[in-house]
PDB file of N, CA and C in Angstrom:
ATOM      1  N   UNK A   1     -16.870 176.015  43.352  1.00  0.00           N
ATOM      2  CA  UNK A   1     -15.442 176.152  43.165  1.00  0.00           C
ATOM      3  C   UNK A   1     -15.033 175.774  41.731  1.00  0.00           C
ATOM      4  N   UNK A   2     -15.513 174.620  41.197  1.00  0.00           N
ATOM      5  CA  UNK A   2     -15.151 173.956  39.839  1.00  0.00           C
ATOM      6  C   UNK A   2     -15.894 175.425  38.658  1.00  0.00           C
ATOM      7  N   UNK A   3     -17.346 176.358  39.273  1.00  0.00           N
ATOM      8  CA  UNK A   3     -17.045 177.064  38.542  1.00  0.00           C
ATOM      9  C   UNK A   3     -16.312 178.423  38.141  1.00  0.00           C
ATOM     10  N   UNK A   4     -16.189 178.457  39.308  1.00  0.00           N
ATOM     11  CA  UNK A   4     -14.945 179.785  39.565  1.00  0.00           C
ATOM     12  C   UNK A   4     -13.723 178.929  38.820  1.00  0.00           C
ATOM     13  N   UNK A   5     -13.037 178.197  38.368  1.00  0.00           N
ATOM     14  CA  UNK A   5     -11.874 177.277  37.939  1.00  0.00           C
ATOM     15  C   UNK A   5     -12.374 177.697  36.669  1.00  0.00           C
ATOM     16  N   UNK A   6     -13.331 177.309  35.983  1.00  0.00           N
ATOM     17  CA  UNK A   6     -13.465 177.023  34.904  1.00  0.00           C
ATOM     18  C   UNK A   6     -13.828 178.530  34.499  1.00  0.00           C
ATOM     19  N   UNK A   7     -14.391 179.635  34.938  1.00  0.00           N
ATOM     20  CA  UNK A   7     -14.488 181.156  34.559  1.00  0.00           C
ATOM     21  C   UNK A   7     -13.078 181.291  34.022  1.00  0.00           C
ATOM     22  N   UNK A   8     -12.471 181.536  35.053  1.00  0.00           N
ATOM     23  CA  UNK A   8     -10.525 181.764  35.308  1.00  0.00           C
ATOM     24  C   UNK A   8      -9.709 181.406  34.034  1.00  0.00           C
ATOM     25  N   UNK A   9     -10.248 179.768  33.752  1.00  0.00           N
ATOM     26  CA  UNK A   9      -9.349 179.109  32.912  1.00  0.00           C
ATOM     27  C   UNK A   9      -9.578 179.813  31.671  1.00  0.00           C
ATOM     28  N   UNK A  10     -11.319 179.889  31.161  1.00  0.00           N
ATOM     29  CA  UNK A  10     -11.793 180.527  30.247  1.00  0.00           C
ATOM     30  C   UNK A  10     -11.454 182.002  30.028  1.00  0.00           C
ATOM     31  N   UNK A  11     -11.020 182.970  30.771  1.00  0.00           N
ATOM     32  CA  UNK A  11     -10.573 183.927  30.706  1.00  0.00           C
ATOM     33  C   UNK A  11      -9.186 184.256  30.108  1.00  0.00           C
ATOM     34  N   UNK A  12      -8.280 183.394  31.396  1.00  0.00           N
ATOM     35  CA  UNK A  12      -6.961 182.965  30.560  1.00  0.00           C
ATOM     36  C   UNK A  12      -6.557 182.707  28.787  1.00  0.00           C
ATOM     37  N   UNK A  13      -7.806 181.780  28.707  1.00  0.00           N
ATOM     38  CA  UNK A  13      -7.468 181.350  27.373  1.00  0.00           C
ATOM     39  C   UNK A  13      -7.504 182.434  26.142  1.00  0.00           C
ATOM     40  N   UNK A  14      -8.743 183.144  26.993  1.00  0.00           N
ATOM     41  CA  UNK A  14      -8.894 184.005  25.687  1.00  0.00           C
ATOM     42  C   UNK A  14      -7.925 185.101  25.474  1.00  0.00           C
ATOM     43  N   UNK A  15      -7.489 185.086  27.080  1.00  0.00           N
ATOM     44  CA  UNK A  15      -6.423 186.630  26.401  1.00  0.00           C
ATOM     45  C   UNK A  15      -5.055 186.464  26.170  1.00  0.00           C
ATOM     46  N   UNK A  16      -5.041 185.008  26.475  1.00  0.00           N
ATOM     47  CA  UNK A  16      -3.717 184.397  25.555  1.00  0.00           C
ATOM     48  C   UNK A  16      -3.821 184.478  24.096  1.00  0.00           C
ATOM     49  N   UNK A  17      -4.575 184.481  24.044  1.00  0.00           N
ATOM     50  CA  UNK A  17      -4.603 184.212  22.495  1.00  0.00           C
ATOM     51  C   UNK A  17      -5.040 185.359  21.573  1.00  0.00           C
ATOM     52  N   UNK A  18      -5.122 186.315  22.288  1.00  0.00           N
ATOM     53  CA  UNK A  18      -5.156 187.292  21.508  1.00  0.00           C
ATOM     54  C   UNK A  18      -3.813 188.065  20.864  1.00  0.00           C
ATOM     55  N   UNK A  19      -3.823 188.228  19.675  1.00  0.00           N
ATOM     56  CA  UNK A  19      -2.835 188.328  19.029  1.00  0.00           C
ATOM     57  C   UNK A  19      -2.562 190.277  18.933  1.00  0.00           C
ATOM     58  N   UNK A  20      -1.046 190.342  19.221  1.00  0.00           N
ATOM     59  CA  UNK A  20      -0.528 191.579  19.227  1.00  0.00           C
ATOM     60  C   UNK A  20      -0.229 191.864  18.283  1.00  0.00           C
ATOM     61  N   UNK A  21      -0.910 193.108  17.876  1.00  0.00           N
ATOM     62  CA  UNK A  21      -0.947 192.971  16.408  1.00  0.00           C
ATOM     63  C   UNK A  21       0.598 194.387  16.045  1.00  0.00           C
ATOM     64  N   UNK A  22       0.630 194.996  17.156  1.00  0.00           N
ATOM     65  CA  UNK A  22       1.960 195.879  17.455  1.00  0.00           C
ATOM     66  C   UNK A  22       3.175 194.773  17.362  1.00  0.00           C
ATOM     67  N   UNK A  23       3.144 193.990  17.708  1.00  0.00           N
ATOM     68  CA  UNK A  23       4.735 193.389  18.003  1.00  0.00           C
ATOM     69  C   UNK A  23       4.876 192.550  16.607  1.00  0.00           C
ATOM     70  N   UNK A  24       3.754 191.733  15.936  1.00  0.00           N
ATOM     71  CA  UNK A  24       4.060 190.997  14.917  1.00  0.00           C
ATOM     72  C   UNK A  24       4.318 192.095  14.003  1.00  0.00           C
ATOM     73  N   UNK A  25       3.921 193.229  13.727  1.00  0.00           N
ATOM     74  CA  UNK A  25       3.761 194.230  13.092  1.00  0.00           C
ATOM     75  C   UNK A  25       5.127 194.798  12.703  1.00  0.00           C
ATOM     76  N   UNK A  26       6.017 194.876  13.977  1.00  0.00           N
ATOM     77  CA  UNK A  26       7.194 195.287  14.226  1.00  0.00           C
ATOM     78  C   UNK A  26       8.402 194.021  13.624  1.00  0.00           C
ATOM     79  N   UNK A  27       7.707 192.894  13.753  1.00  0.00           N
ATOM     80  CA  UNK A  27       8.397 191.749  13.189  1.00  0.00           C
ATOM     81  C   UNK A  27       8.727 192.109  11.982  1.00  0.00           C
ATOM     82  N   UNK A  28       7.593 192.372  11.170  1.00  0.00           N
ATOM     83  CA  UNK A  28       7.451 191.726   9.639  1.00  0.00           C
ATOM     84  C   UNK A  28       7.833 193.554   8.736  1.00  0.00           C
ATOM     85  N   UNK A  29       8.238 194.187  10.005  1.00  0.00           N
ATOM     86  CA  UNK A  29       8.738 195.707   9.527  1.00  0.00           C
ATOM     87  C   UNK A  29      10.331 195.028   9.479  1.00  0.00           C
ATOM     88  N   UNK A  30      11.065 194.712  10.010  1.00  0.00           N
ATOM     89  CA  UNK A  30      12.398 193.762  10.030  1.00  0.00           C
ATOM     90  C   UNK A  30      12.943 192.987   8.736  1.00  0.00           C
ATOM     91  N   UNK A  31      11.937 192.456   7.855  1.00  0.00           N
ATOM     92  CA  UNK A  31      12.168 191.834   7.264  1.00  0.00           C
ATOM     93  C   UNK A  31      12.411 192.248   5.713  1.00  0.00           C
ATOM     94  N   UNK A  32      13.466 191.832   4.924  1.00  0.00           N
ATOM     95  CA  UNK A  32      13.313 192.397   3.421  1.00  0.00           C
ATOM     96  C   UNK A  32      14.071 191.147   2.586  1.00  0.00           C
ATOM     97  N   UNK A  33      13.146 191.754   1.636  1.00  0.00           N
ATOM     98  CA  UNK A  33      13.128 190.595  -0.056  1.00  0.00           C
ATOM     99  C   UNK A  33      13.079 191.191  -0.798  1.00  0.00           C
ATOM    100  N   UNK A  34      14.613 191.568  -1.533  1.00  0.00           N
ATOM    101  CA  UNK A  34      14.654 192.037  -2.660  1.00  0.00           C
ATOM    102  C   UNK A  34      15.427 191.215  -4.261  1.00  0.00           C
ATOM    103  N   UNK A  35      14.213 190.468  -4.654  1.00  0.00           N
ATOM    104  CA  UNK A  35      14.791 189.078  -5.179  1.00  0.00           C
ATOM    105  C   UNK A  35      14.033 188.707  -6.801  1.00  0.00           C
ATOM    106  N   UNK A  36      14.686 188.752  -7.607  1.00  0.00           N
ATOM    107  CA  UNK A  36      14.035 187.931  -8.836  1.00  0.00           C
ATOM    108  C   UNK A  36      14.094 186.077  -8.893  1.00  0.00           C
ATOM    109  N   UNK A  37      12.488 185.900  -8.666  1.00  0.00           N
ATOM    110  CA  UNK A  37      12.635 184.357  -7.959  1.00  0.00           C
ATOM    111  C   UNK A  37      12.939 183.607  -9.189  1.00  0.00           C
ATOM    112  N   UNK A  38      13.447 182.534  -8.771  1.00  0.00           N
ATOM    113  CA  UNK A  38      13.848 181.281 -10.048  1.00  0.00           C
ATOM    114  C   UNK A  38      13.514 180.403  -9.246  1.00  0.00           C
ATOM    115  N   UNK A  39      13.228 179.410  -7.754  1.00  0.00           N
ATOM    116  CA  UNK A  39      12.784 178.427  -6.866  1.00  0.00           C
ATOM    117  C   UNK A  39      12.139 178.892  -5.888  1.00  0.00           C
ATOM    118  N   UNK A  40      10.750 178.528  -5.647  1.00  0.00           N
ATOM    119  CA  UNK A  40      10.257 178.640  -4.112  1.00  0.00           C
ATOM    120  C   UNK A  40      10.304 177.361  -3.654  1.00  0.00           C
ATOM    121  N   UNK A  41      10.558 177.196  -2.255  1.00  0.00           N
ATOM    122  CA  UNK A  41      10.453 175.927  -1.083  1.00  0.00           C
ATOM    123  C   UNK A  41       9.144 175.260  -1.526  1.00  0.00           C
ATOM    124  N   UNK A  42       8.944 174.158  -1.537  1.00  0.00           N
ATOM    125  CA  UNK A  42       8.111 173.312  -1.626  1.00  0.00           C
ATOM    126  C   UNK A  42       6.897 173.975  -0.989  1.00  0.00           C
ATOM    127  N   UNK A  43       5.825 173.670  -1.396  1.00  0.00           N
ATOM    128  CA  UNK A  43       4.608 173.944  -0.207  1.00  0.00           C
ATOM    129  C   UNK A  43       3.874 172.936   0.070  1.00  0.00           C
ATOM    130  N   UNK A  44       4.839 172.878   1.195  1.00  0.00           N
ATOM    131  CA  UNK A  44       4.637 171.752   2.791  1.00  0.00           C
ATOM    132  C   UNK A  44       4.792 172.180   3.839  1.00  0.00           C
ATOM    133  N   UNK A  45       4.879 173.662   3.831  1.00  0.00           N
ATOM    134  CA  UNK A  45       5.180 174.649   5.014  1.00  0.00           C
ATOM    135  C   UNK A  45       4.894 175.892   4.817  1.00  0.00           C
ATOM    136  N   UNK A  46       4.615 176.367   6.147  1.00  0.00           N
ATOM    137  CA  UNK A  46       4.291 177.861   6.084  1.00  0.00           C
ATOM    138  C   UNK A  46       5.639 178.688   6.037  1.00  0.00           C
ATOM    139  N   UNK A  47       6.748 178.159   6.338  1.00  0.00           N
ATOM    140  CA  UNK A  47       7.599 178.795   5.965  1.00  0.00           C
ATOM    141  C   UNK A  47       8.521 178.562   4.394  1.00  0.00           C
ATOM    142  N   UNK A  48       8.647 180.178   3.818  1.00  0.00           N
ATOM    143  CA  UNK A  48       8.724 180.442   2.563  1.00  0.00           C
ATOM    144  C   UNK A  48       9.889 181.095   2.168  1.00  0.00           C
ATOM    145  N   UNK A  49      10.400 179.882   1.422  1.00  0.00           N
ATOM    146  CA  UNK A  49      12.127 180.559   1.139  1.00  0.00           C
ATOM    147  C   UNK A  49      11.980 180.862  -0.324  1.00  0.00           C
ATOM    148  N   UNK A  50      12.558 181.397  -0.640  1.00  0.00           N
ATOM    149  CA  UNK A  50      12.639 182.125  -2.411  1.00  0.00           C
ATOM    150  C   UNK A  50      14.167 182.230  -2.903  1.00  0.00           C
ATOM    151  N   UNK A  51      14.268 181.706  -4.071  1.00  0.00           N
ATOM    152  CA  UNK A  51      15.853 181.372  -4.558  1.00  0.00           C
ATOM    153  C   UNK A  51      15.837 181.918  -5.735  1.00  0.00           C
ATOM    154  N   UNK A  52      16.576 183.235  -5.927  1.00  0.00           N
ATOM    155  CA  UNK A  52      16.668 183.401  -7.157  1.00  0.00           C
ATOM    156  C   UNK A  52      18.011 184.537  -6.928  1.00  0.00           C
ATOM    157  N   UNK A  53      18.227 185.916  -7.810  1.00  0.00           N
ATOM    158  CA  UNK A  53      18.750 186.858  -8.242  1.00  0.00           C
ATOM    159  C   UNK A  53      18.120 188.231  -7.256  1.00  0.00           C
ATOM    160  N   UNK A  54      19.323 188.392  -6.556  1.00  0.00           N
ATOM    161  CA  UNK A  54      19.240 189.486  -5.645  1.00  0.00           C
ATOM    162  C   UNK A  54      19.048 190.603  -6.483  1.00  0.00           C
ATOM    163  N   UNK A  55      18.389 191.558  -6.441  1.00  0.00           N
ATOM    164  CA  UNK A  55      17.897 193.081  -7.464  1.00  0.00           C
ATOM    165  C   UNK A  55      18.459 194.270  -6.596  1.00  0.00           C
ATOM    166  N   UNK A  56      19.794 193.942  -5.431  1.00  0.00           N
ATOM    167  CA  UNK A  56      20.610 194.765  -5.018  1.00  0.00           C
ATOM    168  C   UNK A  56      22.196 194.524  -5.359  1.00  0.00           C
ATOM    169  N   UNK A  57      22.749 193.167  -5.635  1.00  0.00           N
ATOM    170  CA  UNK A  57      23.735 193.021  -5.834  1.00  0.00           C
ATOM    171  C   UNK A  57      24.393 191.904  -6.826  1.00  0.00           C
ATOM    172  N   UNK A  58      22.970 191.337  -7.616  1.00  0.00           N
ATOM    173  CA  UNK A  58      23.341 190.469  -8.500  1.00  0.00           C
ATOM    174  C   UNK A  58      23.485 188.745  -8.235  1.00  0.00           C
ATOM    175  N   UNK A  59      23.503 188.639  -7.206  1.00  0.00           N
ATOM    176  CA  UNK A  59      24.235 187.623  -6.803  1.00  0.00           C
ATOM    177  C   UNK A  59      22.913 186.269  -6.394  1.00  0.00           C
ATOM    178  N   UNK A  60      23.296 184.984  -6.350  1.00  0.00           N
ATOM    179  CA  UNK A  60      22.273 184.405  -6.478  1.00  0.00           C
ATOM    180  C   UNK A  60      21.962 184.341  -4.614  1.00  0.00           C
ATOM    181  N   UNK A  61      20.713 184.217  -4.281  1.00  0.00           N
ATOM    182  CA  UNK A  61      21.047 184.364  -2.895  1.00  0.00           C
ATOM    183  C   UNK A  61      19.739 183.597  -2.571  1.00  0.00           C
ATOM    184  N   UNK A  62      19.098 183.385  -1.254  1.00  0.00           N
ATOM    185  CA  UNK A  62      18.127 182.876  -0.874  1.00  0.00           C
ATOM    186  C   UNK A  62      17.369 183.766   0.171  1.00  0.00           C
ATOM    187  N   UNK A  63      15.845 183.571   0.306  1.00  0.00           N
ATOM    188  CA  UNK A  63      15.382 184.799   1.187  1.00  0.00           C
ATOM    189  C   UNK A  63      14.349 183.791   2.093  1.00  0.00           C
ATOM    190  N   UNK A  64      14.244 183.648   3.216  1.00  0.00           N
ATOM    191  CA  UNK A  64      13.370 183.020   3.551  1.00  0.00           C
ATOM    192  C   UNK A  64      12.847 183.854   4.998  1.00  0.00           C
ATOM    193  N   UNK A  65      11.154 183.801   5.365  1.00  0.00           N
ATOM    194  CA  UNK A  65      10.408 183.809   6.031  1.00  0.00           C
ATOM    195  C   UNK A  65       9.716 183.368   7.034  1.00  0.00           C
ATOM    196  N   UNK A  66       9.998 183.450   7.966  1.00  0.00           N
ATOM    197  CA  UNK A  66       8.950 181.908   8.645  1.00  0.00           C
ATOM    198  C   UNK A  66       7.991 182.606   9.513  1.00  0.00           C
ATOM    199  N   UNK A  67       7.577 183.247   8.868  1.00  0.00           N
ATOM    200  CA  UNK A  67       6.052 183.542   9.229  1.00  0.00           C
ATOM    201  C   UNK A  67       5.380 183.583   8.299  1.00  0.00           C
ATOM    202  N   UNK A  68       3.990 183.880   8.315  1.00  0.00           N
ATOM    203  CA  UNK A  68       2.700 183.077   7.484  1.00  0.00           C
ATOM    204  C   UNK A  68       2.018 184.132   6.222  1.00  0.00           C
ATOM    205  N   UNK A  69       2.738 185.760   6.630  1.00  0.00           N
ATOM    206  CA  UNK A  69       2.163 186.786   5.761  1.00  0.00           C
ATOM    207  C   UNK A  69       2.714 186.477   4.249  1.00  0.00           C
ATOM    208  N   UNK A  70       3.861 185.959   3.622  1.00  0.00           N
ATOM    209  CA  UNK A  70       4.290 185.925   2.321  1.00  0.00           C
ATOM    210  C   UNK A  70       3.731 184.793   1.985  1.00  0.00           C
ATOM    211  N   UNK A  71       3.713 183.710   2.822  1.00  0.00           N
ATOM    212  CA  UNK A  71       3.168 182.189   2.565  1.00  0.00           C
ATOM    213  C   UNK A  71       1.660 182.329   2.045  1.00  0.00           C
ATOM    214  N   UNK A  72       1.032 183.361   1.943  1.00  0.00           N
ATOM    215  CA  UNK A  72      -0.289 184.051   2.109  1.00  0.00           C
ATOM    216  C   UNK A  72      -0.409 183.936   0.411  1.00  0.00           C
ATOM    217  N   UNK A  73       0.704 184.873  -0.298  1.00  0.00           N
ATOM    218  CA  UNK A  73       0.509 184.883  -1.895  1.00  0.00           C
ATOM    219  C   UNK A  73       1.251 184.109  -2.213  1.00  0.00           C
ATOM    220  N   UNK A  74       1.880 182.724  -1.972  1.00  0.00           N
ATOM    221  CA  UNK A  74       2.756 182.005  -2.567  1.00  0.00           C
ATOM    222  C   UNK A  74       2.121 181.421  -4.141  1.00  0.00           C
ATOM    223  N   UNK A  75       0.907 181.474  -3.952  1.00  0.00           N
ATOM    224  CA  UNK A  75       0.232 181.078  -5.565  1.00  0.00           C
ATOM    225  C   UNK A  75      -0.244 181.885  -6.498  1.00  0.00           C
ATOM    226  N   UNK A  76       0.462 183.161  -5.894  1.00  0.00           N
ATOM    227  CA  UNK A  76       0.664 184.111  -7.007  1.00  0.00           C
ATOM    228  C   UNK A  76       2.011 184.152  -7.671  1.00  0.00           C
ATOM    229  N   UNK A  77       2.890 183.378  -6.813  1.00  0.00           N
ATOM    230  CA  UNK A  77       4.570 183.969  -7.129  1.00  0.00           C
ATOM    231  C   UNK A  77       4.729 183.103  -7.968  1.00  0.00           C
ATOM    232  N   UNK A  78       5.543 183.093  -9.346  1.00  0.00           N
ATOM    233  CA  UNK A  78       6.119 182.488 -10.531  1.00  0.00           C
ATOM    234  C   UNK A  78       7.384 182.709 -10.864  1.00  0.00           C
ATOM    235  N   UNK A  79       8.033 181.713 -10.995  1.00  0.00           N
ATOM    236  CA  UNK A  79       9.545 182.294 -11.504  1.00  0.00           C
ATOM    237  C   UNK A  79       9.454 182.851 -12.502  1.00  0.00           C
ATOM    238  N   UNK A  80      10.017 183.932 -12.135  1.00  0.00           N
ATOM    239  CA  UNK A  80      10.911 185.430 -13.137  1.00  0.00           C
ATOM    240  C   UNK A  80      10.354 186.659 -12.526  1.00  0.00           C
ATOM    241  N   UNK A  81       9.111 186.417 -11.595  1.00  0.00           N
ATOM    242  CA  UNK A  81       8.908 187.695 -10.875  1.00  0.00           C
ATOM    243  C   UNK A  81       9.904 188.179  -9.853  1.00  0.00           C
ATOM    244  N   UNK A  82       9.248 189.385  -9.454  1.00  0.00           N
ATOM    245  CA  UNK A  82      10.551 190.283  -8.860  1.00  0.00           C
ATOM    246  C   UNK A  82       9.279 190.302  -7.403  1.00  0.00           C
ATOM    247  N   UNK A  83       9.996 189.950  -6.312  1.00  0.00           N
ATOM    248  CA  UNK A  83       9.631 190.328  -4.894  1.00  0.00           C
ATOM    249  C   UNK A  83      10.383 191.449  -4.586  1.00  0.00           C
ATOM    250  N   UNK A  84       9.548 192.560  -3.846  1.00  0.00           N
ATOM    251  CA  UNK A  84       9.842 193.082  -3.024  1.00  0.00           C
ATOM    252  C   UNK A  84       9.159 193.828  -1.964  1.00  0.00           C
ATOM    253  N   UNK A  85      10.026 193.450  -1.100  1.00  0.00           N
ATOM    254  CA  UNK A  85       9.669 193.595   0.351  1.00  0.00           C
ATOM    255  C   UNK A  85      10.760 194.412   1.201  1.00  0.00           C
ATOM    256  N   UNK A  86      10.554 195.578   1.626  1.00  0.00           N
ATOM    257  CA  UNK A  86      12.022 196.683   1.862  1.00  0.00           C
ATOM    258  C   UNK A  86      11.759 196.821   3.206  1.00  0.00           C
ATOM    259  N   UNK A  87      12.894 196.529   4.280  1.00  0.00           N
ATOM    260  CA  UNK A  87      12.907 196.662   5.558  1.00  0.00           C
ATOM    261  C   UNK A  87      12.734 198.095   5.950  1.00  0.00           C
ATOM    262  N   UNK A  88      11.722 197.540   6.696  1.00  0.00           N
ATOM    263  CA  UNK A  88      11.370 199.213   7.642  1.00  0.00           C
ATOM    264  C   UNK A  88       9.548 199.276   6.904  1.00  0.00           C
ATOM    265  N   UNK A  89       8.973 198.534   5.811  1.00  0.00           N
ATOM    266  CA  UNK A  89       7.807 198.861   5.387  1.00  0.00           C
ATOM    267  C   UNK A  89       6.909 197.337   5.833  1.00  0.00           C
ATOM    268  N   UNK A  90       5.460 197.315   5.512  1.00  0.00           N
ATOM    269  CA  UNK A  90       4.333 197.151   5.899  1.00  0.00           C
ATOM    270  C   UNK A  90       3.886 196.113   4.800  1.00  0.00           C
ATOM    271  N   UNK A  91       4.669 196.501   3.652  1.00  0.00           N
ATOM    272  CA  UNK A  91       3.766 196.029   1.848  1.00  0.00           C
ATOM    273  C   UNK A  91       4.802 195.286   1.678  1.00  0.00           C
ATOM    274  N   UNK A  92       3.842 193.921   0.782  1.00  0.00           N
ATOM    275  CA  UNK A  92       4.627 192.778   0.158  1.00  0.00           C
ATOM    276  C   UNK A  92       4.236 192.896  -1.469  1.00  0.00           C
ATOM    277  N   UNK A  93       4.923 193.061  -2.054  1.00  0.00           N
ATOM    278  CA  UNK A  93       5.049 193.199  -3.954  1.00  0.00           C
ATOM    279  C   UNK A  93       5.749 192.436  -5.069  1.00  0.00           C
ATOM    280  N   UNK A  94       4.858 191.644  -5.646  1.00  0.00           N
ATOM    281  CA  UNK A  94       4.800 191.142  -6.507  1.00  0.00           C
ATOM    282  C   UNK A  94       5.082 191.878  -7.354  1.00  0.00           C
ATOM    283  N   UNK A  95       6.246 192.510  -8.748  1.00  0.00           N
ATOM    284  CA  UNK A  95       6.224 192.813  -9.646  1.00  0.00           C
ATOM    285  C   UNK A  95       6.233 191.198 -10.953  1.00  0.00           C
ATOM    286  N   UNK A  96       5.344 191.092 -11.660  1.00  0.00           N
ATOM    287  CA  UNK A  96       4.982 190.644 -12.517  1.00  0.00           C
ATOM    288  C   UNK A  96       5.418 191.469 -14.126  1.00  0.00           C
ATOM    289  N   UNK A  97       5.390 190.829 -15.492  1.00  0.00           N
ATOM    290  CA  UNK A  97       6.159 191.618 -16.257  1.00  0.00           C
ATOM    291  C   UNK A  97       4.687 192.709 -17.240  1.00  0.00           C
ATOM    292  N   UNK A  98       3.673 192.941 -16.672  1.00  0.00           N
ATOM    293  CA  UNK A  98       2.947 193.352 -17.006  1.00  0.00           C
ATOM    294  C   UNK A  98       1.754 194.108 -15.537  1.00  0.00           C
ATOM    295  N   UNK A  99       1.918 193.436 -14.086  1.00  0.00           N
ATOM    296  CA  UNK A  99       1.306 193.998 -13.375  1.00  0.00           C
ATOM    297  C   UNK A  99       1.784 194.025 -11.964  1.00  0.00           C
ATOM    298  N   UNK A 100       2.201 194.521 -10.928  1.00  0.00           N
ATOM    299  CA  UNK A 100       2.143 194.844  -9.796  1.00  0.00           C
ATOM    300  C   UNK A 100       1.097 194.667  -8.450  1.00  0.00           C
ATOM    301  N   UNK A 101       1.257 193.345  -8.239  1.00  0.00           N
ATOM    302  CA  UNK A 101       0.448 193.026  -7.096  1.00  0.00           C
ATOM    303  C   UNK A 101       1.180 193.504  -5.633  1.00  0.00           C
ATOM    304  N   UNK A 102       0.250 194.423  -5.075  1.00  0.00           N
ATOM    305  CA  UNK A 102       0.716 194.994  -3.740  1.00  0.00           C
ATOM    306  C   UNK A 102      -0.263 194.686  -2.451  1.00  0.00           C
ATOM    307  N   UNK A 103       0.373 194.059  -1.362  1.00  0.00           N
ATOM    308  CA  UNK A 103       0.032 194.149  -0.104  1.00  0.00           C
ATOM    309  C   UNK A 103       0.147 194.764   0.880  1.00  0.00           C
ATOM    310  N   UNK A 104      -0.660 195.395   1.895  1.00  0.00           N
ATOM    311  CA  UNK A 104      -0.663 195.843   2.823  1.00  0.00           C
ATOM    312  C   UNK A 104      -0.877 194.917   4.137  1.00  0.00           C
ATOM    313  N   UNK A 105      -0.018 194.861   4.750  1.00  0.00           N
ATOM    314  CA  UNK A 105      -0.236 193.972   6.809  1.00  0.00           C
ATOM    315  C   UNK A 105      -1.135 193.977   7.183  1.00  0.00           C
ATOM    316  N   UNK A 106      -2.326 193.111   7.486  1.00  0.00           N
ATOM    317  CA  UNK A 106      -3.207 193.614   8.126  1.00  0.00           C
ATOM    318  C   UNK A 106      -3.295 192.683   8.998  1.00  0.00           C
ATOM    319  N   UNK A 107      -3.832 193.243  10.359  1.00  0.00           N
ATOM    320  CA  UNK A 107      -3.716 192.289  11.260  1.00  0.00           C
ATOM    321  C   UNK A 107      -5.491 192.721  12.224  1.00  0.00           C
ATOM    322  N   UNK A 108      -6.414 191.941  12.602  1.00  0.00           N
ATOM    323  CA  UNK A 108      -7.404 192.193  13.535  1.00  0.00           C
ATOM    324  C   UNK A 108      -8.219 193.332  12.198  1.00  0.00           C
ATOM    325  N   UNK A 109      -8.353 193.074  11.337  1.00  0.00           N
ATOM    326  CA  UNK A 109      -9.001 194.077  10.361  1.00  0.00           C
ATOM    327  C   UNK A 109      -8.569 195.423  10.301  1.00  0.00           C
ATOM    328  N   UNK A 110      -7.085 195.621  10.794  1.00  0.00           N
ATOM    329  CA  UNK A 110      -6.386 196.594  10.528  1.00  0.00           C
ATOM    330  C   UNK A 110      -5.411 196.776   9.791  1.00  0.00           C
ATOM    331  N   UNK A 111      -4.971 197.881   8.232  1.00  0.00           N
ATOM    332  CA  UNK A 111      -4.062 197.666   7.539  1.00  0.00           C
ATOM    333  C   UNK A 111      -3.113 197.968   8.871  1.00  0.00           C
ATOM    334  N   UNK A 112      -1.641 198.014   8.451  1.00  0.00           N
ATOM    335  CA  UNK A 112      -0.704 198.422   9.369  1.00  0.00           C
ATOM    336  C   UNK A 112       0.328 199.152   8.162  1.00  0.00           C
ATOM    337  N   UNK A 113       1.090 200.038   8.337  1.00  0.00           N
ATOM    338  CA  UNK A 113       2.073 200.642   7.219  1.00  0.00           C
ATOM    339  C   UNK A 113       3.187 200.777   8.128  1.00  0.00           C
TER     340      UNK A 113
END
């Protein structure tokens, strides 16, 4: 009986934890950053706020994330670069004043667009 319990439990666990890579996918399609940074949030967290100059309306504004895909290049980002990240897409972009770092979602060794 204790090993029929312990099959069960072991089964459970694993397909809890398997990660949907459709629904986070659909998350991080939701989300947009269109921002020339001047402050990022401390890094003491996976969640990643960015403070600078909106590159739609001028205005100083704040953009934050709390999931783990932007927190990913935070030690690429420098103030005066330009993020962008456009709702409805897949890619996270670094414009730099000489190069263009671009990401694609990938989730389970799959890009996602």
């Amino acid at each position: 009986m204790k090993k029929k319990i312990f099959i069960i439990s072991s089964l459970f666990l694993f397909i809890s934890c398997k990660t949907d890579c459709e629904w986070n996918a659909n998350g991080y399609r939701n989300e947009e950053c269109l921002i020339i940074v001047d402050e990022l949030s401390p890094d003491n967290t996976t969640t990643m706020s960015i403070k600078g100059i909106s590159i739609e309306d001028g205005k100083y504004t704040v953009s934050s994330e709390n999931q783990r895909w932007w927190y990913t290049y935070r030690d690429q980002i420098e103030r005066g670069d330009t993020i962008i990240k456009r709702k409805g897409e897949l890619t996270f972009n670094i414009h730099k004043k000489d190069t263009i770092l671009s990401y694609n979602w990938e989730c389970e060794g799959q890009v996602y667009k």
